[in-house]
PDB file of N, CA and C in Angstrom:
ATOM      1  N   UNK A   1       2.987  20.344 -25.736  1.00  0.00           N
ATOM      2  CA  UNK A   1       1.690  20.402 -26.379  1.00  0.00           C
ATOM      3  C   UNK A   1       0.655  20.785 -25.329  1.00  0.00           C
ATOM      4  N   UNK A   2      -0.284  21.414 -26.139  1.00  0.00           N
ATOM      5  CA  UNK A   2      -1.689  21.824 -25.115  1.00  0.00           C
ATOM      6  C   UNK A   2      -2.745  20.697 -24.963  1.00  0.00           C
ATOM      7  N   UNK A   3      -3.037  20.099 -23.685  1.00  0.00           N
ATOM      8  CA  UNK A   3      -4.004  19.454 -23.693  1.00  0.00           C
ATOM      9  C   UNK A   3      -5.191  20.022 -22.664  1.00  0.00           C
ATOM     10  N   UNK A   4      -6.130  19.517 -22.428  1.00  0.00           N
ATOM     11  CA  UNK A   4      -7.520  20.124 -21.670  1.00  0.00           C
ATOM     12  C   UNK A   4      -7.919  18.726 -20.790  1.00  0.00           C
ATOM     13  N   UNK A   5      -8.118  18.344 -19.420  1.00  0.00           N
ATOM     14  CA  UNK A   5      -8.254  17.684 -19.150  1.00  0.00           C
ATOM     15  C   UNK A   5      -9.657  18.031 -17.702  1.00  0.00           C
ATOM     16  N   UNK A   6     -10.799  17.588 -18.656  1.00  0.00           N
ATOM     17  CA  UNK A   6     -11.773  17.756 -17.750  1.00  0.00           C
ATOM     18  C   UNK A   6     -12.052  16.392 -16.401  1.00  0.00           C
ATOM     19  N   UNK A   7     -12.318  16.573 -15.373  1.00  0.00           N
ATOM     20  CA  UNK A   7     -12.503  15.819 -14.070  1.00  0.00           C
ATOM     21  C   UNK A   7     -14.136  15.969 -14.283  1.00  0.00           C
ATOM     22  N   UNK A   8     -14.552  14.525 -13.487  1.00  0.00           N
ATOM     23  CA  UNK A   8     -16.308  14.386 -13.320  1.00  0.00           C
ATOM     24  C   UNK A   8     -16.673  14.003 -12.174  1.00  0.00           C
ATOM     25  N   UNK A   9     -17.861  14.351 -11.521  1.00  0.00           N
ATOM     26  CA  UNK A   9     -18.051  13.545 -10.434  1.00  0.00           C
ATOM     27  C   UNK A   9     -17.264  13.397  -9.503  1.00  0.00           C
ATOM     28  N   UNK A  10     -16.599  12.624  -8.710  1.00  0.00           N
ATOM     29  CA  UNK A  10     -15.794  12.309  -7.540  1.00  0.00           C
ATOM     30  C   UNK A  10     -14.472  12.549  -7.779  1.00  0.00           C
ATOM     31  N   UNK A  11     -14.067  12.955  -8.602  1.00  0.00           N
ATOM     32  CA  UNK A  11     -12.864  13.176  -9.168  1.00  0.00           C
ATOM     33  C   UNK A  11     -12.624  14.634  -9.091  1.00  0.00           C
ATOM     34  N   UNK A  12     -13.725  15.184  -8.616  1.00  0.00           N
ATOM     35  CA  UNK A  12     -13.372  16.521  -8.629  1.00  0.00           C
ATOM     36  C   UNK A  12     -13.364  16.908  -7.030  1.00  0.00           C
ATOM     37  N   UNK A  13     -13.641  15.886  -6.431  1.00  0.00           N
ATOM     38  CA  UNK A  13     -14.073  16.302  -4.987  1.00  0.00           C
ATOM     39  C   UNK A  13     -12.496  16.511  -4.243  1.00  0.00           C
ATOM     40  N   UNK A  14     -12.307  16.905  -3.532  1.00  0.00           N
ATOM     41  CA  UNK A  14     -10.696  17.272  -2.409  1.00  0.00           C
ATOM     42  C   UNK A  14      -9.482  17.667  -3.586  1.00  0.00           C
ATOM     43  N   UNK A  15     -10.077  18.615  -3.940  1.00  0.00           N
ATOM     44  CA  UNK A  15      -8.741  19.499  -5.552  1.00  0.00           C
ATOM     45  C   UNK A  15      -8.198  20.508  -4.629  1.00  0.00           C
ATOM     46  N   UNK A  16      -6.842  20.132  -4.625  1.00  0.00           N
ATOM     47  CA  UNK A  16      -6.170  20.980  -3.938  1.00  0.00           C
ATOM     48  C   UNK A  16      -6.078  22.299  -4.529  1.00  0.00           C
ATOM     49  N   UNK A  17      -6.237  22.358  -5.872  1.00  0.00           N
ATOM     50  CA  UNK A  17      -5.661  23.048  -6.921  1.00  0.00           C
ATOM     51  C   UNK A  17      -7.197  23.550  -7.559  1.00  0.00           C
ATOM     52  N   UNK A  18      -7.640  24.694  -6.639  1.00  0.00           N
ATOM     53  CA  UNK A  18      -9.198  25.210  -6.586  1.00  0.00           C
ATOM     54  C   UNK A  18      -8.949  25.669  -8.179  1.00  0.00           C
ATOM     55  N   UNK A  19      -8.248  26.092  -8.807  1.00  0.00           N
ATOM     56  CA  UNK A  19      -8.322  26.684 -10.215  1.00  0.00           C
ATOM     57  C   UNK A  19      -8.523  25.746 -11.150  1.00  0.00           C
ATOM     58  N   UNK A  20      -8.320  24.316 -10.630  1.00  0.00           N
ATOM     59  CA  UNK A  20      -8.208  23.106 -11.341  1.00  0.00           C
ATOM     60  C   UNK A  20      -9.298  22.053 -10.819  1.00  0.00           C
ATOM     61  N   UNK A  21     -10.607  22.545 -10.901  1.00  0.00           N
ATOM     62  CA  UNK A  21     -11.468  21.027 -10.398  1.00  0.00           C
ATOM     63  C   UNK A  21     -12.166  20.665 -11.261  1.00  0.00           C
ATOM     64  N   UNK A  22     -13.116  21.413 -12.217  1.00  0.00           N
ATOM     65  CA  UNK A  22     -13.825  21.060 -13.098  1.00  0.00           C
ATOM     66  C   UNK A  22     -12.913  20.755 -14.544  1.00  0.00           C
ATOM     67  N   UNK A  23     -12.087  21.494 -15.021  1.00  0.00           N
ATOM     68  CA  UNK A  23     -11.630  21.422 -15.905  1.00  0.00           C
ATOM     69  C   UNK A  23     -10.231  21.785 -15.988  1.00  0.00           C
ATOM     70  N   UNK A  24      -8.885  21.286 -16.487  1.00  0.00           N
ATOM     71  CA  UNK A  24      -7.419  22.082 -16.319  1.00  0.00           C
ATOM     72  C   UNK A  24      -7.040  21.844 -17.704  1.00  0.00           C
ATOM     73  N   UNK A  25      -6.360  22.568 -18.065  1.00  0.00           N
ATOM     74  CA  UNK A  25      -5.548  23.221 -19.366  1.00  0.00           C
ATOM     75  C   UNK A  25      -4.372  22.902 -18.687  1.00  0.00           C
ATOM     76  N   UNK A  26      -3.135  22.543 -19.484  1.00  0.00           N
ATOM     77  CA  UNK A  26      -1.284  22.709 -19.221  1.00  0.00           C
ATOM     78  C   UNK A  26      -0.993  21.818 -20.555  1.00  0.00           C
ATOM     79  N   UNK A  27       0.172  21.749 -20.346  1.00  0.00           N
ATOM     80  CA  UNK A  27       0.885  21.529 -21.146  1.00  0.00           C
ATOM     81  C   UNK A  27       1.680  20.370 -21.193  1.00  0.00           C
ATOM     82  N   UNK A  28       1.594  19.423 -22.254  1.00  0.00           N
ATOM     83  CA  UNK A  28       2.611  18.025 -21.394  1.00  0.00           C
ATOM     84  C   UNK A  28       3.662  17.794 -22.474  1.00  0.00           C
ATOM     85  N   UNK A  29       4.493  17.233 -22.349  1.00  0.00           N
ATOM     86  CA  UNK A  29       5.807  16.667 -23.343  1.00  0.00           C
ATOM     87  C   UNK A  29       5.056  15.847 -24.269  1.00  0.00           C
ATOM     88  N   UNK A  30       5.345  15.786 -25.726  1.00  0.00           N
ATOM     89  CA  UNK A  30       5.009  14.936 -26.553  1.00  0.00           C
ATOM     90  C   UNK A  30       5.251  13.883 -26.266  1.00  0.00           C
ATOM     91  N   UNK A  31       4.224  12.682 -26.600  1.00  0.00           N
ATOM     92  CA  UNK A  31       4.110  11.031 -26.796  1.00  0.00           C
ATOM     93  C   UNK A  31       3.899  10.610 -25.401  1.00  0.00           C
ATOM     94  N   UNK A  32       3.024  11.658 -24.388  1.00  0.00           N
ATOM     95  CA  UNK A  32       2.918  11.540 -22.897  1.00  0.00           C
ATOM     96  C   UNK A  32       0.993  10.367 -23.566  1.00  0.00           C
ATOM     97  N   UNK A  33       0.815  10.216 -22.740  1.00  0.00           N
ATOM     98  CA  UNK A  33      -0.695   9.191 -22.052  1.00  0.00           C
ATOM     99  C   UNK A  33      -1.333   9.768 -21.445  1.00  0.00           C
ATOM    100  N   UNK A  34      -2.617   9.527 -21.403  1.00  0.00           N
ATOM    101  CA  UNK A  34      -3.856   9.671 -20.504  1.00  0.00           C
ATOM    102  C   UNK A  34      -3.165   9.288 -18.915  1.00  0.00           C
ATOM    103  N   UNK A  35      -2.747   8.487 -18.840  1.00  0.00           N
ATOM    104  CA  UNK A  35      -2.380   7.879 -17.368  1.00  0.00           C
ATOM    105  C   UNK A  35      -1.268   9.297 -16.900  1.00  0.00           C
ATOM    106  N   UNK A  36      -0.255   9.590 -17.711  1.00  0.00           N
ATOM    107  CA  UNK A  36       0.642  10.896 -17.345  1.00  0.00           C
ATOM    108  C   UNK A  36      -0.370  12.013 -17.112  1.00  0.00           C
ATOM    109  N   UNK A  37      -1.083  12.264 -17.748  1.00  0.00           N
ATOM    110  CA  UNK A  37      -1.705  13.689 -17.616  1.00  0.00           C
ATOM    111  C   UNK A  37      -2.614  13.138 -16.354  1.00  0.00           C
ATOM    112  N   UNK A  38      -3.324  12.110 -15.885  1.00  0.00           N
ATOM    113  CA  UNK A  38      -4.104  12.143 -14.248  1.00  0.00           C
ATOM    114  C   UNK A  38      -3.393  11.907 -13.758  1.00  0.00           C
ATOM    115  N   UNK A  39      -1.485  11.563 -13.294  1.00  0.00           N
ATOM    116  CA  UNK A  39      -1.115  11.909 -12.835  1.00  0.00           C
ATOM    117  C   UNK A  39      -0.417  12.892 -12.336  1.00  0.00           C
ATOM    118  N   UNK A  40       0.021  14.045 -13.496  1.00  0.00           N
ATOM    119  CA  UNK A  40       0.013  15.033 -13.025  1.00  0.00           C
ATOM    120  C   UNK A  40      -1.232  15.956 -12.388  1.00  0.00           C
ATOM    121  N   UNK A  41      -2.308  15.539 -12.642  1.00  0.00           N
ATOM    122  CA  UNK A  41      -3.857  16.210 -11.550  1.00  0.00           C
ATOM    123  C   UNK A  41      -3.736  15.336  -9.940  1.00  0.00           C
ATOM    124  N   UNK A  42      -2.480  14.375  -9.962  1.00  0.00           N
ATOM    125  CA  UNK A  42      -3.062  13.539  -8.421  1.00  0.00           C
ATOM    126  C   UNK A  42      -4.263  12.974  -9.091  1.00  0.00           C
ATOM    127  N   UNK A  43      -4.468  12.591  -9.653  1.00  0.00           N
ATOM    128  CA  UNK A  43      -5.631  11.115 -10.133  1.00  0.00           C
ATOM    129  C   UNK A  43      -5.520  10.275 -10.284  1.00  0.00           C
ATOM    130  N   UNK A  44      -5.276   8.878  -9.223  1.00  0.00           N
ATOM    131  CA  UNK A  44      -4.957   7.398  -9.319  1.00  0.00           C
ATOM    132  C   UNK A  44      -5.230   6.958 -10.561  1.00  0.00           C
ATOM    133  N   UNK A  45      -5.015   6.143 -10.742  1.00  0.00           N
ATOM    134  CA  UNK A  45      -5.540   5.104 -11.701  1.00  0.00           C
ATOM    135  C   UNK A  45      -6.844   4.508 -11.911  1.00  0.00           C
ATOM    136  N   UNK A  46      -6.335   3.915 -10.382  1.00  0.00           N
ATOM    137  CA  UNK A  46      -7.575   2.856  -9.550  1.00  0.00           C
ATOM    138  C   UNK A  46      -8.667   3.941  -9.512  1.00  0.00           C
ATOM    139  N   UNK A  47      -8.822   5.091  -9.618  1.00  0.00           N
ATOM    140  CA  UNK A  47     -10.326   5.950  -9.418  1.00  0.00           C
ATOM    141  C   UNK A  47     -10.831   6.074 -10.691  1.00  0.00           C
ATOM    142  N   UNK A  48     -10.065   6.014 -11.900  1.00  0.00           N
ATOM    143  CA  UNK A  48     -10.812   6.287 -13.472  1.00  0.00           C
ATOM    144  C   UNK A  48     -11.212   4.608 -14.004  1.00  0.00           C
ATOM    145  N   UNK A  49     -12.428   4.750 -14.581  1.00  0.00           N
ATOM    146  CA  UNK A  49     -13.341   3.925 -14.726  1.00  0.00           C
ATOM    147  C   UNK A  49     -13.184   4.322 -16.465  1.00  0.00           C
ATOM    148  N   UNK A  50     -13.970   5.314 -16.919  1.00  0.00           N
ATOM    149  CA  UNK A  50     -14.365   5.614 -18.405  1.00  0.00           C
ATOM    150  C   UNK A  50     -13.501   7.457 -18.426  1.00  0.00           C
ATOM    151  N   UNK A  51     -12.597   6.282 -19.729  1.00  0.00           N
ATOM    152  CA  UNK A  51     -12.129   7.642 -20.107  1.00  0.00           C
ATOM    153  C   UNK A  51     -12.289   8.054 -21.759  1.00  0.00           C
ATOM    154  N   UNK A  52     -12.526   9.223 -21.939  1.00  0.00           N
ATOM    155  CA  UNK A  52     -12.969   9.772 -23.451  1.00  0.00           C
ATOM    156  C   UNK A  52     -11.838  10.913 -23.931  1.00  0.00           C
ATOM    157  N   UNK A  53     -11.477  10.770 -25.447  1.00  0.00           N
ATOM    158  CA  UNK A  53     -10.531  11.510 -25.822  1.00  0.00           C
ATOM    159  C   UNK A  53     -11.636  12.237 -27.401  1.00  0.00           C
ATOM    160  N   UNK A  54     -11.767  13.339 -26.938  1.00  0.00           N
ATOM    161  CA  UNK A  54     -12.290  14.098 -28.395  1.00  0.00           C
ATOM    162  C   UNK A  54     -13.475  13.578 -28.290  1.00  0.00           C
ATOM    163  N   UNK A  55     -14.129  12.911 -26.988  1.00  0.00           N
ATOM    164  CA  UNK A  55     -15.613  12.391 -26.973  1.00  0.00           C
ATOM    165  C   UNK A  55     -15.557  10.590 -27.496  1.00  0.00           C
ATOM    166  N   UNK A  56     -14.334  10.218 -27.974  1.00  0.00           N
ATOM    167  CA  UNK A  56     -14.430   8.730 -28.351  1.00  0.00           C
ATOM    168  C   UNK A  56     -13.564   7.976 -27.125  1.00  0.00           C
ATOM    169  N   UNK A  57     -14.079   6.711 -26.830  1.00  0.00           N
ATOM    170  CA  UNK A  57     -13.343   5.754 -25.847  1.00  0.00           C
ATOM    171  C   UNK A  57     -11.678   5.916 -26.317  1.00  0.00           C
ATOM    172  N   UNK A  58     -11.018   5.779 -24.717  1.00  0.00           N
ATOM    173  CA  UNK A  58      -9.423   5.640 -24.631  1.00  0.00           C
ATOM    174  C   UNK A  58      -9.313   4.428 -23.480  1.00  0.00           C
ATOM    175  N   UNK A  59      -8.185   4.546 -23.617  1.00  0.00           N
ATOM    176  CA  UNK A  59      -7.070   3.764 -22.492  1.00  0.00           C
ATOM    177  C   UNK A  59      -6.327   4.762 -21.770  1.00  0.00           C
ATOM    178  N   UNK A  60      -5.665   4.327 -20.778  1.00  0.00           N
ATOM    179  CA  UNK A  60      -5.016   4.447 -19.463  1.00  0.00           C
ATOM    180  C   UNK A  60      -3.567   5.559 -20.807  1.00  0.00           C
ATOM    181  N   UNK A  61      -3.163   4.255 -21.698  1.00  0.00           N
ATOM    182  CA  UNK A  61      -2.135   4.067 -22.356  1.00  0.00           C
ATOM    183  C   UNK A  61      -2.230   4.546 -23.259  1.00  0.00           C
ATOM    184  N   UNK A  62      -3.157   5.197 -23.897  1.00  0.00           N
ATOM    185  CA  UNK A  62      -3.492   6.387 -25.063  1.00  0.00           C
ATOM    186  C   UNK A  62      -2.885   7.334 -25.517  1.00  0.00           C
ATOM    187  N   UNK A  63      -1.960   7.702 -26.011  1.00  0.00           N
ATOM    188  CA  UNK A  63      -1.368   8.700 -26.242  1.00  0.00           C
ATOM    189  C   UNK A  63      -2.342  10.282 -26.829  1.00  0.00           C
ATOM    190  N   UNK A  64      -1.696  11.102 -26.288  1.00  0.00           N
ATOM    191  CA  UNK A  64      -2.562  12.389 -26.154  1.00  0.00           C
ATOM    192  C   UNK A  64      -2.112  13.172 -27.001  1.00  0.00           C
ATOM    193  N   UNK A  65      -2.584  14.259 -27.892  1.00  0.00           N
ATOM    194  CA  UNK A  65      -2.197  14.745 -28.977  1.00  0.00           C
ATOM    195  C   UNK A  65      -2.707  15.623 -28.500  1.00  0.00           C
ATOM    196  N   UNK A  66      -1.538  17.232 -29.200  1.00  0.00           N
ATOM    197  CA  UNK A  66      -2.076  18.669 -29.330  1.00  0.00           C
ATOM    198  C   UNK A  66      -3.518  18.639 -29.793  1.00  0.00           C
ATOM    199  N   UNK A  67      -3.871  19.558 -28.548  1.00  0.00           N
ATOM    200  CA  UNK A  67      -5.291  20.022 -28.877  1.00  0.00           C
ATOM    201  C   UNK A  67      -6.405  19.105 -28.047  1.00  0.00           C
ATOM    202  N   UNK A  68      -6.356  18.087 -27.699  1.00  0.00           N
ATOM    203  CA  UNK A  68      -7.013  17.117 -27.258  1.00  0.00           C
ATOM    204  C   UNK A  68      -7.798  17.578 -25.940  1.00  0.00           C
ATOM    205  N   UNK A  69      -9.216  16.958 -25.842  1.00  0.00           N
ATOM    206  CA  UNK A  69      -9.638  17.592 -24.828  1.00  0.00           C
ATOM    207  C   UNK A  69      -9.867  15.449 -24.305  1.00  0.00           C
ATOM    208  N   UNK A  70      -9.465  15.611 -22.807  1.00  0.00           N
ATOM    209  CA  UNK A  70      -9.378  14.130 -22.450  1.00  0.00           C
ATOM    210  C   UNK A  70     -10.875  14.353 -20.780  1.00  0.00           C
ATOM    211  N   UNK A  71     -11.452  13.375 -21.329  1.00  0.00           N
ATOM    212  CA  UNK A  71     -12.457  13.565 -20.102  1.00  0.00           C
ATOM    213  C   UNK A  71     -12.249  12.152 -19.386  1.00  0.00           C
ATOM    214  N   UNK A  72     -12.262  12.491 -17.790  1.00  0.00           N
ATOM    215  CA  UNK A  72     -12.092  11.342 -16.449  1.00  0.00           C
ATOM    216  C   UNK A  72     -13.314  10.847 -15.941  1.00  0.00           C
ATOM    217  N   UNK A  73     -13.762   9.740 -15.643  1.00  0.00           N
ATOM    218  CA  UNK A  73     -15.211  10.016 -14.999  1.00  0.00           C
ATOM    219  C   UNK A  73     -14.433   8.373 -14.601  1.00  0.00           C
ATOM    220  N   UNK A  74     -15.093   8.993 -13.146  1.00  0.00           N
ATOM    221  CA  UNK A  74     -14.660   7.638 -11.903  1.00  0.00           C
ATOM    222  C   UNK A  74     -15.688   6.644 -12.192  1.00  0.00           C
ATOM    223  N   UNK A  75     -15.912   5.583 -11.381  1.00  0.00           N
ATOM    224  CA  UNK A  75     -17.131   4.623 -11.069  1.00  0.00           C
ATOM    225  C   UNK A  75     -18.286   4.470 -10.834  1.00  0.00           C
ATOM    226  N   UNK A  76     -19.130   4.785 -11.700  1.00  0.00           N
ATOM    227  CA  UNK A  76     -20.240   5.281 -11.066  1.00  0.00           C
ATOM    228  C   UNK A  76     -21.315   3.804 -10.565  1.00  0.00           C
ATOM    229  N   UNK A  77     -22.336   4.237  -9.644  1.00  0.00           N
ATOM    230  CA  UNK A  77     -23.473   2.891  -9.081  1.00  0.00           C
ATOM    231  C   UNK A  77     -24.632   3.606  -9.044  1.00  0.00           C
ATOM    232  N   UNK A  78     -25.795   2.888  -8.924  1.00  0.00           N
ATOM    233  CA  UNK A  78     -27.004   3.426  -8.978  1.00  0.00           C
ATOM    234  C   UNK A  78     -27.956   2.342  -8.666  1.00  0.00           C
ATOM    235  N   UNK A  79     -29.077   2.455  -8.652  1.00  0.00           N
ATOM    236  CA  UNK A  79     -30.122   1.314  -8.373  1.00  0.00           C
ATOM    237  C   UNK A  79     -30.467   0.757  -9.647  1.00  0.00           C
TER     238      UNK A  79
END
């Protein structure tokens, strides 16, 4: 299946894979997770904070469906 997996913020910083920092397209085996697809980008765990599937809250453990666009966004702080 086709999924879209956009990176935010610090998550995009040291991408080995210059074609792949802001946003990557591939392809994963059916009944794969959010957690499978940042690990195939090299994206810990421990660095994703808020993750969004189709723009609505997910889990780690979410299963990912054709077509799905899945967004990463690390930890963010501020004053």
């Amino acid at each position: 299946m086709s999924v879209k997996v956009k990176l935010f913020s610090t998550l995009r910083e040291h991408r080995e894979d210059k074609d792949c920092v802001k946003e990557c397209s591939f392809d994963l085996s059916d009944g794969k997770t959010v957690e499978d697809a940042a690990r195939k980008l090299d994206v810990k765990k421990e660095d994703i904070k808020i993750i969004l599937i189709n723009g609505r809250d997910a889990e780690l453990d979410t299963e990912i469906k054709e077509g799905d666009v899945v967004a990463l966004f690390p930890p963010t702080g501020g004053m």
